[in-house]
PDB file of N, CA and C in Angstrom:
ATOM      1  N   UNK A   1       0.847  -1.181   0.000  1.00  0.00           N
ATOM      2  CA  UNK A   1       0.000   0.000   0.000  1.00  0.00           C
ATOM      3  C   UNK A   1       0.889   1.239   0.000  1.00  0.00           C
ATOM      4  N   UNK A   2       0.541   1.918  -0.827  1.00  0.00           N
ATOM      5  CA  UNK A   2       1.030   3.227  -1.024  1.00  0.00           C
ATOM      6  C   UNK A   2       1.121   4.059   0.382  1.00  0.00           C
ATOM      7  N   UNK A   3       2.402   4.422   0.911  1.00  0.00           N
ATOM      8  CA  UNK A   3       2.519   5.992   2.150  1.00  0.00           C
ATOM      9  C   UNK A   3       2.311   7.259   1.441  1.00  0.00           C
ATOM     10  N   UNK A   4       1.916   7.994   1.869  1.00  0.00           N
ATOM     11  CA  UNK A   4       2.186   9.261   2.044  1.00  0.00           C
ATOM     12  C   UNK A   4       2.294  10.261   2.962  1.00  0.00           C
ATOM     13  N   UNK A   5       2.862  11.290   2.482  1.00  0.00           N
ATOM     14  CA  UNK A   5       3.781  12.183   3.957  1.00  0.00           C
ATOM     15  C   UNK A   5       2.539  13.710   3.444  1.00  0.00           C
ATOM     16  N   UNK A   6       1.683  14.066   5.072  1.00  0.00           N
ATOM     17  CA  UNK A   6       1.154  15.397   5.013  1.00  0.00           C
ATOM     18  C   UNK A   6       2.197  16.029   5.389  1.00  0.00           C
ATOM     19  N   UNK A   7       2.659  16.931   4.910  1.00  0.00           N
ATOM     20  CA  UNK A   7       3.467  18.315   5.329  1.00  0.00           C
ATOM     21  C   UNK A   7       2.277  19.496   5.874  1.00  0.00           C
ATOM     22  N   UNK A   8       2.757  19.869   7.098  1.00  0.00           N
ATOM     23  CA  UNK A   8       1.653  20.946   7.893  1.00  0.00           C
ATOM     24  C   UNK A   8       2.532  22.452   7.695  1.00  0.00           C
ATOM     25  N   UNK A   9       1.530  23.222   6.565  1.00  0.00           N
ATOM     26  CA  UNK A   9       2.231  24.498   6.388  1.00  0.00           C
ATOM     27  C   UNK A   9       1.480  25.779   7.109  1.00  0.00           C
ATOM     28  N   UNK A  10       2.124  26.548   7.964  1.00  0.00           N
ATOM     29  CA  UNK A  10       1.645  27.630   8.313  1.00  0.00           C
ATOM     30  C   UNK A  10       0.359  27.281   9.210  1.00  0.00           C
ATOM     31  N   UNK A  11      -0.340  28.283   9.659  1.00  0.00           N
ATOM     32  CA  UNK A  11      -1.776  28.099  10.606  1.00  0.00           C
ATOM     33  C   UNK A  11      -1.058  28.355  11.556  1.00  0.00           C
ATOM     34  N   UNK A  12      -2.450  29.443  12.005  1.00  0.00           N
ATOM     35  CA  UNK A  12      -2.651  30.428  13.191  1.00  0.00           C
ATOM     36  C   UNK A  12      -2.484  30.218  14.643  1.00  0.00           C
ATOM     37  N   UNK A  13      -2.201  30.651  15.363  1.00  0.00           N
ATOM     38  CA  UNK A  13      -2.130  29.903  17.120  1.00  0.00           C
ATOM     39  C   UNK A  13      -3.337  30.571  17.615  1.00  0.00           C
ATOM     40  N   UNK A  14      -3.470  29.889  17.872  1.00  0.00           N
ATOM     41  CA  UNK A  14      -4.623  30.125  19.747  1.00  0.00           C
ATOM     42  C   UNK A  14      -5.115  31.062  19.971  1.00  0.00           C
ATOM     43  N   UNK A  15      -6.221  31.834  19.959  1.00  0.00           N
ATOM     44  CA  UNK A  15      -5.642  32.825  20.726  1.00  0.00           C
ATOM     45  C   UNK A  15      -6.033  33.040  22.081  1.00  0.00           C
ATOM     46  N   UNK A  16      -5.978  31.499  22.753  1.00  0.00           N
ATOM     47  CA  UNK A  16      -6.528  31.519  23.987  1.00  0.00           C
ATOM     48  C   UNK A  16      -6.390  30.276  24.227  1.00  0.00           C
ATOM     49  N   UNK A  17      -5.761  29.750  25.571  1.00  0.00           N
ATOM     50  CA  UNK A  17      -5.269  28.309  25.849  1.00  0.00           C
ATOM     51  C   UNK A  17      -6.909  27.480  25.862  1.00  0.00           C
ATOM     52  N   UNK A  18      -7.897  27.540  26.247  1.00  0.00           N
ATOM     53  CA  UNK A  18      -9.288  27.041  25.699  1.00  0.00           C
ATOM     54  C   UNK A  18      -9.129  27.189  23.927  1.00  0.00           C
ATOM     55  N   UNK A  19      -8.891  28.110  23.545  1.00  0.00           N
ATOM     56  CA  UNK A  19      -8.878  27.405  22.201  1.00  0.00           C
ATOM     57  C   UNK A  19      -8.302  26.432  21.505  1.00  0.00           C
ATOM     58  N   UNK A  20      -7.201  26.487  22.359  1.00  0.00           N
ATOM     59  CA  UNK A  20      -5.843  25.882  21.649  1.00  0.00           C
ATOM     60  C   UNK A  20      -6.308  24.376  22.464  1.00  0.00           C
ATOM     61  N   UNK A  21      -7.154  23.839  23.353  1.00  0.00           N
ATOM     62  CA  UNK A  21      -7.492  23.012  23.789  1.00  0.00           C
ATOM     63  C   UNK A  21      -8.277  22.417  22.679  1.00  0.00           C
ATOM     64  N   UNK A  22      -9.417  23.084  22.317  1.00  0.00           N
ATOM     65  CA  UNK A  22     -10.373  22.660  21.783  1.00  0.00           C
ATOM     66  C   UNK A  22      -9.960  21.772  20.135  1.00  0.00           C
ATOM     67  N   UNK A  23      -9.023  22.963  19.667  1.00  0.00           N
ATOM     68  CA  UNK A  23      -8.495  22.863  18.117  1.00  0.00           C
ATOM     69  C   UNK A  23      -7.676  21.371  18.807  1.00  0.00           C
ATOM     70  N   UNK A  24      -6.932  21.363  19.721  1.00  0.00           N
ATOM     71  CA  UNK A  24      -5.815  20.131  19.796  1.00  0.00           C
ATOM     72  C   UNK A  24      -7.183  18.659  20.004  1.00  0.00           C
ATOM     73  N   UNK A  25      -8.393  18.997  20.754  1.00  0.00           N
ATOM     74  CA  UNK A  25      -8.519  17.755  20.679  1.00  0.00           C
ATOM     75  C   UNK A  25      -9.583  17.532  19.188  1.00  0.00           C
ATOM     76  N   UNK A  26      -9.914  18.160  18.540  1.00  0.00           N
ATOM     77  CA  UNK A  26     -10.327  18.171  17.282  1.00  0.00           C
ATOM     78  C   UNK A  26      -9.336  17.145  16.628  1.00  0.00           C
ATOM     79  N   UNK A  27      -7.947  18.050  16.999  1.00  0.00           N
ATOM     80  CA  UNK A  27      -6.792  17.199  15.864  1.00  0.00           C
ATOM     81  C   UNK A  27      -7.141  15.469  16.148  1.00  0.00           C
ATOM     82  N   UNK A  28      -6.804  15.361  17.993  1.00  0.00           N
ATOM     83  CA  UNK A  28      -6.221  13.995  18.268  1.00  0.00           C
ATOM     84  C   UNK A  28      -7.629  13.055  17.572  1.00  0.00           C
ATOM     85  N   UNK A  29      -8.756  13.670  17.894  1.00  0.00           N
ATOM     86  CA  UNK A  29      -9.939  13.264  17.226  1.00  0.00           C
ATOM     87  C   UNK A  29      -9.811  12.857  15.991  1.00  0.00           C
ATOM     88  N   UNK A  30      -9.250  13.469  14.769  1.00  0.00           N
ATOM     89  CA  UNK A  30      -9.116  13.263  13.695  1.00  0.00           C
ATOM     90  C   UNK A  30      -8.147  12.195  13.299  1.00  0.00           C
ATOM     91  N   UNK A  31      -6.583  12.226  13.993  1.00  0.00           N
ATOM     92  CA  UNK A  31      -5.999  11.695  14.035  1.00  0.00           C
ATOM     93  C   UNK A  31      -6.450   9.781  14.326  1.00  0.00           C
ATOM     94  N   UNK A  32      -7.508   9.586  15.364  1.00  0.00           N
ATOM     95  CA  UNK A  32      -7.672   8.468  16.251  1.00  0.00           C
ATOM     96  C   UNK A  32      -8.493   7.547  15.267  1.00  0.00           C
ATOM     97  N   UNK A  33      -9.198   8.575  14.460  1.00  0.00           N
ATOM     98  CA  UNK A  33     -10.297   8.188  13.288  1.00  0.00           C
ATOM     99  C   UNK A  33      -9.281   7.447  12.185  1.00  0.00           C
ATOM    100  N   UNK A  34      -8.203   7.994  12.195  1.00  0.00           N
ATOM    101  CA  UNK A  34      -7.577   7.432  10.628  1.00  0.00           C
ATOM    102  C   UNK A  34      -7.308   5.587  11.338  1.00  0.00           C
ATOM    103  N   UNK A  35      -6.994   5.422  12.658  1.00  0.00           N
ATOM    104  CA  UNK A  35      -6.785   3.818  13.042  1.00  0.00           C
ATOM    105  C   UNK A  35      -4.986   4.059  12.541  1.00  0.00           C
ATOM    106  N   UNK A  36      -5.027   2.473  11.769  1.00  0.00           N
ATOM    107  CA  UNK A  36      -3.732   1.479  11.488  1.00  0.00           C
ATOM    108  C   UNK A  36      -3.217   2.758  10.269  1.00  0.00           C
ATOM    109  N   UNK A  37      -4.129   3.475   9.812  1.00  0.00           N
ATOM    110  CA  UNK A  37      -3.657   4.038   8.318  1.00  0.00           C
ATOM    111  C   UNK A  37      -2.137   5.118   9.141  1.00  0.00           C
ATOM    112  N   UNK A  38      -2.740   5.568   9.958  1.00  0.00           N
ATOM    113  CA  UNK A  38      -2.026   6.367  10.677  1.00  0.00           C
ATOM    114  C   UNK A  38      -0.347   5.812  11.136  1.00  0.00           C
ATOM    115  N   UNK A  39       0.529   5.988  10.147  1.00  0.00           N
ATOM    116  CA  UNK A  39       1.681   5.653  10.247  1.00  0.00           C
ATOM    117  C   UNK A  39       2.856   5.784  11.440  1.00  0.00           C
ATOM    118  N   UNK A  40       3.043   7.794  11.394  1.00  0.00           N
ATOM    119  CA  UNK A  40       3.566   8.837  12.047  1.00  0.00           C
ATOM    120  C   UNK A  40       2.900   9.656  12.658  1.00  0.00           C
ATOM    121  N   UNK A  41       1.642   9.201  13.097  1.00  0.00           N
ATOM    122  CA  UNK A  41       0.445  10.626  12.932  1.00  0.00           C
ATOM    123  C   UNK A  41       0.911  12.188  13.434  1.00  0.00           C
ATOM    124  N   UNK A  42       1.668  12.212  14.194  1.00  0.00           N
ATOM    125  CA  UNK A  42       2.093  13.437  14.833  1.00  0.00           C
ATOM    126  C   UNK A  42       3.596  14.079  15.419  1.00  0.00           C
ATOM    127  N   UNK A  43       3.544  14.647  14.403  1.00  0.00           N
ATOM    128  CA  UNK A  43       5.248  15.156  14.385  1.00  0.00           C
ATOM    129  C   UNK A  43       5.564  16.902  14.400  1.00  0.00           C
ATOM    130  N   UNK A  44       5.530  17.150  15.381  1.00  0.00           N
ATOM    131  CA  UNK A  44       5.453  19.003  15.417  1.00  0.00           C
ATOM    132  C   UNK A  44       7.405  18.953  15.098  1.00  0.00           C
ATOM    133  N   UNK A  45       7.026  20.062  14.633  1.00  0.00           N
ATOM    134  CA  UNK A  45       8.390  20.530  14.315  1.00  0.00           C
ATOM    135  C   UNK A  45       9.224  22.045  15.201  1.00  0.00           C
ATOM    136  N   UNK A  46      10.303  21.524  15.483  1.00  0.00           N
ATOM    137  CA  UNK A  46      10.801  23.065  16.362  1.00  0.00           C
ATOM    138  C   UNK A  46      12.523  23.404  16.172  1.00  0.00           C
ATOM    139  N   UNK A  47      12.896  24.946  16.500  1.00  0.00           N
ATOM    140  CA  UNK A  47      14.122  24.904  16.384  1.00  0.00           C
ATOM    141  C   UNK A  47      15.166  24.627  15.097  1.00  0.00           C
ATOM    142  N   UNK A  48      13.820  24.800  13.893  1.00  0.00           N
ATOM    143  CA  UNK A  48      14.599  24.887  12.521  1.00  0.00           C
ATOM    144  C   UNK A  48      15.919  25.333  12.219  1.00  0.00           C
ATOM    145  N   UNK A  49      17.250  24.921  12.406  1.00  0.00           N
ATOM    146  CA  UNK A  49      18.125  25.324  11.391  1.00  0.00           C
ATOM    147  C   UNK A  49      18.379  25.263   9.912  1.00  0.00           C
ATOM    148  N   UNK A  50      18.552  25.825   8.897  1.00  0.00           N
ATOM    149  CA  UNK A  50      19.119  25.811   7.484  1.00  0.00           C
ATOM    150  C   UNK A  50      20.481  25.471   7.462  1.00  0.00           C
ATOM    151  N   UNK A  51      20.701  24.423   6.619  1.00  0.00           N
ATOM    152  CA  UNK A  51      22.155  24.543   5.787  1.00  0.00           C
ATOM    153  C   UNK A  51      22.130  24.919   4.675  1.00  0.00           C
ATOM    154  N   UNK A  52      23.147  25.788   4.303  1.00  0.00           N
ATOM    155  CA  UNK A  52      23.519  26.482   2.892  1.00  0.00           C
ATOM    156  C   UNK A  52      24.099  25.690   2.039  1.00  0.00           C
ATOM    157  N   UNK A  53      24.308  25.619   0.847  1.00  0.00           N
ATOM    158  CA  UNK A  53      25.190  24.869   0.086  1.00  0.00           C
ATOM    159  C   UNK A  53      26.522  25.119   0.341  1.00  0.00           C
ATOM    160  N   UNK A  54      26.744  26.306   0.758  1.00  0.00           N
ATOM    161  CA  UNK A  54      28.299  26.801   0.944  1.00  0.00           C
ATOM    162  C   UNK A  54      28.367  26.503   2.679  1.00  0.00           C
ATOM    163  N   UNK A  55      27.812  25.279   3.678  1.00  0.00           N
ATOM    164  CA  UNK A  55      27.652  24.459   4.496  1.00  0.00           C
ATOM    165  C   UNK A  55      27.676  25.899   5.408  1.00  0.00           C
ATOM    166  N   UNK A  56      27.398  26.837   5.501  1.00  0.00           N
ATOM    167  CA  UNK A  56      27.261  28.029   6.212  1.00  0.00           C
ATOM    168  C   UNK A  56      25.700  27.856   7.178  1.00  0.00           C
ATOM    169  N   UNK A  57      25.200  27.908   8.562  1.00  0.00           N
ATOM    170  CA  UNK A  57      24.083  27.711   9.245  1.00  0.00           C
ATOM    171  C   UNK A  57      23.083  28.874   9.404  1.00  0.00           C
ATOM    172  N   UNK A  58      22.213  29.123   9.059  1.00  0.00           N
ATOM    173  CA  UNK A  58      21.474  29.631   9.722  1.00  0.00           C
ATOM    174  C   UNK A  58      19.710  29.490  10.187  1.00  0.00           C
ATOM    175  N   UNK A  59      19.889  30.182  11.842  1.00  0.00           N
ATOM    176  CA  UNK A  59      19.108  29.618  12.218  1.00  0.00           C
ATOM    177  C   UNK A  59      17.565  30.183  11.744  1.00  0.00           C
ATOM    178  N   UNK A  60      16.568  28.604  11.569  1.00  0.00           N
ATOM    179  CA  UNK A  60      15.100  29.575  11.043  1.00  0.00           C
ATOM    180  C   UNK A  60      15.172  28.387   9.909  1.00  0.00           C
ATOM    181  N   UNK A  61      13.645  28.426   9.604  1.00  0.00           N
ATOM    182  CA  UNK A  61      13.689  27.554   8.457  1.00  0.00           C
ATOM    183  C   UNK A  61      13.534  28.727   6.770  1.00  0.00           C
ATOM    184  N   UNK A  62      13.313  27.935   5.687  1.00  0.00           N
ATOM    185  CA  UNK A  62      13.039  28.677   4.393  1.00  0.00           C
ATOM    186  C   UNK A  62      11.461  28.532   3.801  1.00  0.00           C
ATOM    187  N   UNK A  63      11.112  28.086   4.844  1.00  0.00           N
ATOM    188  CA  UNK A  63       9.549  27.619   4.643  1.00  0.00           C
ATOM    189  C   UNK A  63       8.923  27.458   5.467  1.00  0.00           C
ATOM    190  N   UNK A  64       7.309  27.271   5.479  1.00  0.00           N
ATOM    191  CA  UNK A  64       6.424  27.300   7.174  1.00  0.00           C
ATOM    192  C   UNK A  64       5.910  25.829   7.388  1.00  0.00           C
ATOM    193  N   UNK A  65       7.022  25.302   7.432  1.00  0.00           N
ATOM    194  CA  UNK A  65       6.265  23.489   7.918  1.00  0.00           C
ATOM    195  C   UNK A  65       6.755  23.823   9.372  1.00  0.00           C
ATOM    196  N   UNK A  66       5.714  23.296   9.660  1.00  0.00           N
ATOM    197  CA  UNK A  66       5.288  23.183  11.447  1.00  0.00           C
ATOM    198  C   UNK A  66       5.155  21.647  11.910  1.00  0.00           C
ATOM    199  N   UNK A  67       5.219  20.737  10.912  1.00  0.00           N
ATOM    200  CA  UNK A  67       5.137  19.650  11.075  1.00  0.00           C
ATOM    201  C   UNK A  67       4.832  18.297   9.938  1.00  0.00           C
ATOM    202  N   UNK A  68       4.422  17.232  10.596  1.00  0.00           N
ATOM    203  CA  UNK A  68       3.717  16.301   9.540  1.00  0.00           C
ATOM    204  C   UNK A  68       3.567  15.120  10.058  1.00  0.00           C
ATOM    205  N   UNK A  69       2.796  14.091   8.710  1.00  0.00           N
ATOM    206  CA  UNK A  69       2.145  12.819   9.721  1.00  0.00           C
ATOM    207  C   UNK A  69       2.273  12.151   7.934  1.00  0.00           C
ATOM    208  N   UNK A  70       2.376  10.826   8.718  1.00  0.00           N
ATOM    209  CA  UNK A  70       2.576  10.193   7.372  1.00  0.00           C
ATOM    210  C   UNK A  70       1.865   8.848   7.817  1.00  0.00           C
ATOM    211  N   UNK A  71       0.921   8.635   6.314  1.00  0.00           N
ATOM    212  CA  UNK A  71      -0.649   7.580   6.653  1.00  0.00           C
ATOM    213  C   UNK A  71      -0.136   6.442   4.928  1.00  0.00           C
ATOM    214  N   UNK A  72      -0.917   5.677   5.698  1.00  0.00           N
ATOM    215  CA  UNK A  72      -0.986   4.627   4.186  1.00  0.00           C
ATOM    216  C   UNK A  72      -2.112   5.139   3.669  1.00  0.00           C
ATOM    217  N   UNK A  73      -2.495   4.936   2.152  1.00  0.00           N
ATOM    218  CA  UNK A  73      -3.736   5.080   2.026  1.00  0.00           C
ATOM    219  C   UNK A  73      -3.455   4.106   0.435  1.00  0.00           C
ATOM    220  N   UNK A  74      -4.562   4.396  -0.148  1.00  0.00           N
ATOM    221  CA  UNK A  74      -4.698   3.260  -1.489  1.00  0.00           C
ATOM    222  C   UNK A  74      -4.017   3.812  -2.457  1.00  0.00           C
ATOM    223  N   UNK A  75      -4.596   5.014  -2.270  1.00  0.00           N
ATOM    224  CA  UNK A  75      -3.978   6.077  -3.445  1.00  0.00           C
ATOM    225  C   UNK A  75      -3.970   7.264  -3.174  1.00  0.00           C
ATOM    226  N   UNK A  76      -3.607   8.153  -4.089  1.00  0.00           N
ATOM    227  CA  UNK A  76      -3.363   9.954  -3.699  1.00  0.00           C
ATOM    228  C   UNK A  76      -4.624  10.428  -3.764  1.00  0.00           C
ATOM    229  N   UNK A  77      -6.036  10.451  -3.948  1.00  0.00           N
ATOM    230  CA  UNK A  77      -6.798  10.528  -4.137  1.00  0.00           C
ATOM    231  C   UNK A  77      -7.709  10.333  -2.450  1.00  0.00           C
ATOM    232  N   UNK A  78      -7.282   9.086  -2.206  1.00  0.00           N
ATOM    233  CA  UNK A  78      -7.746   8.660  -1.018  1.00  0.00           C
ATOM    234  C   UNK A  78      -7.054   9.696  -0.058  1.00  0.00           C
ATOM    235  N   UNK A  79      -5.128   9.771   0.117  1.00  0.00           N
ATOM    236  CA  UNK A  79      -4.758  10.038   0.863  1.00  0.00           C
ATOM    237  C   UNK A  79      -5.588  11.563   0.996  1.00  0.00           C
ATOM    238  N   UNK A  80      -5.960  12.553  -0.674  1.00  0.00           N
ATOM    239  CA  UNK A  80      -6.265  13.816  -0.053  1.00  0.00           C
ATOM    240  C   UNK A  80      -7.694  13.967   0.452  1.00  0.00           C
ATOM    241  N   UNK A  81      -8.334  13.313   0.809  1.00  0.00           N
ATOM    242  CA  UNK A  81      -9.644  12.723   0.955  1.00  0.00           C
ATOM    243  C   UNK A  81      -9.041  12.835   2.905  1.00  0.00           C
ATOM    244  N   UNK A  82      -8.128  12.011   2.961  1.00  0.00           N
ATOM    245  CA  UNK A  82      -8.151  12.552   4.553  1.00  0.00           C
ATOM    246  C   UNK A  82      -7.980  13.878   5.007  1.00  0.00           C
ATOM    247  N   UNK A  83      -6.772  14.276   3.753  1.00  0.00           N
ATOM    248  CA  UNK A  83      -5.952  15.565   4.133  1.00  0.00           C
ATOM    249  C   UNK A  83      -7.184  16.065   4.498  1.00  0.00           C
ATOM    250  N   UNK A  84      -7.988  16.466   3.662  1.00  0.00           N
ATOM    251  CA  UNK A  84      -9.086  17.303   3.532  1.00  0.00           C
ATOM    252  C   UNK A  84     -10.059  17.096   5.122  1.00  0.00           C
ATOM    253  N   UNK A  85      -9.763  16.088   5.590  1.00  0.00           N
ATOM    254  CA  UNK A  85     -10.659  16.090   6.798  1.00  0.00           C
ATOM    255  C   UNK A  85      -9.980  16.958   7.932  1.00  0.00           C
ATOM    256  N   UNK A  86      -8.292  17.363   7.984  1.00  0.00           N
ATOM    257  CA  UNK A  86      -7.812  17.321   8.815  1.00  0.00           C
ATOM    258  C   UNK A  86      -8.000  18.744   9.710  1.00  0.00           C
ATOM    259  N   UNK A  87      -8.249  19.308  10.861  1.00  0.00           N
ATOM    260  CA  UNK A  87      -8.800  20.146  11.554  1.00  0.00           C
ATOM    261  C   UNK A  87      -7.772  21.077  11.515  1.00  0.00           C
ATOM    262  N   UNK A  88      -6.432  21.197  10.869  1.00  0.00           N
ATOM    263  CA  UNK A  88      -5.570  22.146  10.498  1.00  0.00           C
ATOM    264  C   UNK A  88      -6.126  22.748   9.762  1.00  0.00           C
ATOM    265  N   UNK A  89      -6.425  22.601   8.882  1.00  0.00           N
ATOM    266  CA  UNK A  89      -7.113  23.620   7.962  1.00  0.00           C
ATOM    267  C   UNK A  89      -8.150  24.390   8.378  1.00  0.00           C
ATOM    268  N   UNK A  90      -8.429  23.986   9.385  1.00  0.00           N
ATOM    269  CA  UNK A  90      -9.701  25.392  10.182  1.00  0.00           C
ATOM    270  C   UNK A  90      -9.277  26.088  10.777  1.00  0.00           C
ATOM    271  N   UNK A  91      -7.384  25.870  11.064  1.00  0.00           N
ATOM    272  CA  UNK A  91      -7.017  27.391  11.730  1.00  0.00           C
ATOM    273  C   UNK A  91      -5.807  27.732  10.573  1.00  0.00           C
ATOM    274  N   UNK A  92      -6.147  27.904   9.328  1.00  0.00           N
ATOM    275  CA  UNK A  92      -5.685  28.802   8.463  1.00  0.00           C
ATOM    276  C   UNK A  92      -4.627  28.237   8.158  1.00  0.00           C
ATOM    277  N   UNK A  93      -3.964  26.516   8.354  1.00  0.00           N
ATOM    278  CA  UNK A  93      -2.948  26.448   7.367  1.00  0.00           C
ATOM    279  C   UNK A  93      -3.475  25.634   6.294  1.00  0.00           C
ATOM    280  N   UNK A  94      -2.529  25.082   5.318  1.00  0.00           N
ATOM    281  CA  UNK A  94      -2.505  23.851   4.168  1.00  0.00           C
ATOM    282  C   UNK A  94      -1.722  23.332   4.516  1.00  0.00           C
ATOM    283  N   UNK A  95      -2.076  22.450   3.880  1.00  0.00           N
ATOM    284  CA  UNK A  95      -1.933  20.521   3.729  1.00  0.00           C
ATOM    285  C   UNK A  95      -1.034  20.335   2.395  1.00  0.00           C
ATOM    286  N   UNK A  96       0.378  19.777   2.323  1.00  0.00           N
ATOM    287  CA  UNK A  96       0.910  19.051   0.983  1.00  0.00           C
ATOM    288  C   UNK A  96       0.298  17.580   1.767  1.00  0.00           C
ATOM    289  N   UNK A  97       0.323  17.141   0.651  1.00  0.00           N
ATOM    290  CA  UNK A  97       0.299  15.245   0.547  1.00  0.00           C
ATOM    291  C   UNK A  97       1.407  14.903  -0.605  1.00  0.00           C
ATOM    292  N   UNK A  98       2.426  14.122  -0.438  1.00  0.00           N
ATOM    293  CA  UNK A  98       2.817  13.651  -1.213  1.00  0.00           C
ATOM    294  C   UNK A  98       3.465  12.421  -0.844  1.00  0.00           C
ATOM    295  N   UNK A  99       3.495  11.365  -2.525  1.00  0.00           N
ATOM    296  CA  UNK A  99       3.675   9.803  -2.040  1.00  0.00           C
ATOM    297  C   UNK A  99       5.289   9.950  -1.710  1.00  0.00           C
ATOM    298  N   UNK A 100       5.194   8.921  -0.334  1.00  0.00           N
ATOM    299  CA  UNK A 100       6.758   8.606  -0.244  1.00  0.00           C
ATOM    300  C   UNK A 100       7.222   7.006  -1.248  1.00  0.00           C
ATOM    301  N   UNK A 101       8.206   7.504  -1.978  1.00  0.00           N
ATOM    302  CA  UNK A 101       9.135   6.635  -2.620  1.00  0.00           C
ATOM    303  C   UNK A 101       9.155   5.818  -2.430  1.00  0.00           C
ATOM    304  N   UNK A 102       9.977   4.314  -2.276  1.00  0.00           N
ATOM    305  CA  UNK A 102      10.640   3.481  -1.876  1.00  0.00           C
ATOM    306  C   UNK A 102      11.745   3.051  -2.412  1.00  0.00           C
ATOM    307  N   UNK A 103      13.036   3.538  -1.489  1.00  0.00           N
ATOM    308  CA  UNK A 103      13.888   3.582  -2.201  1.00  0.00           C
ATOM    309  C   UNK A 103      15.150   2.406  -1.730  1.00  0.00           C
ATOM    310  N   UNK A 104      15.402   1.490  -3.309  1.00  0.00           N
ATOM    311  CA  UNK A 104      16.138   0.565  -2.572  1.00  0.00           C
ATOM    312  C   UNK A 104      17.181   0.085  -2.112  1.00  0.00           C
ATOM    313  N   UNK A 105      17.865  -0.731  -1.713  1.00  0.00           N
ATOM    314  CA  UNK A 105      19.085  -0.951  -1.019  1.00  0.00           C
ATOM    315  C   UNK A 105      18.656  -0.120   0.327  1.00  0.00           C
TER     316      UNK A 105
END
């Protein structure tokens, strides 16, 4: 069965620890619904550094992923069929879906 990886871009915080309650158990809700499909379901992201090509650091990312979760599904079709359920998108971010590879050796 085909994986795929949601990338969590951007979306709004809280603006009130009751909210930020409510939106989190929405998520775990959503999350609990997917079952076995649910690979990685929950991966926040923090403390972004960049590497440069010229191996130079800086700190911060070049993009707004905040996170991601990676689900089996049948197909890309299916997988955006969850994306689309996912309660991130009601506080103002998007959803990538894309299939992970398998790559061998």
């Amino acid at each position: 069965m085909p994986r795929y990886f949601i990338t969590y871009l951007g979306g709004n915080q809280p603006s009130s620890p009751e909210e930020g309650k409510q939106h989190f158990a929405k998520y775990k809700a959503w999350l609990s619904s997917l079952g076995d499909a649910a690979v990685s379901p929950a991966n926040p992201l923090k403390d972004t550094s960049t590497v440069n090509p010229d191996g130079t650091v800086i700190s911060g990312g070049t993009t707004s992923i905040s996170g991601f979760t990676i689900i089996d599904a049948d197909s890309m079709e299916a997988a955006l069929l969850i994306a689309k359920a996912c309660p991130f998108l009601d506080i103002g971010g998007s959803l990538e879906v894309s299939e992970l590879m398998q790559m061998s050796g």
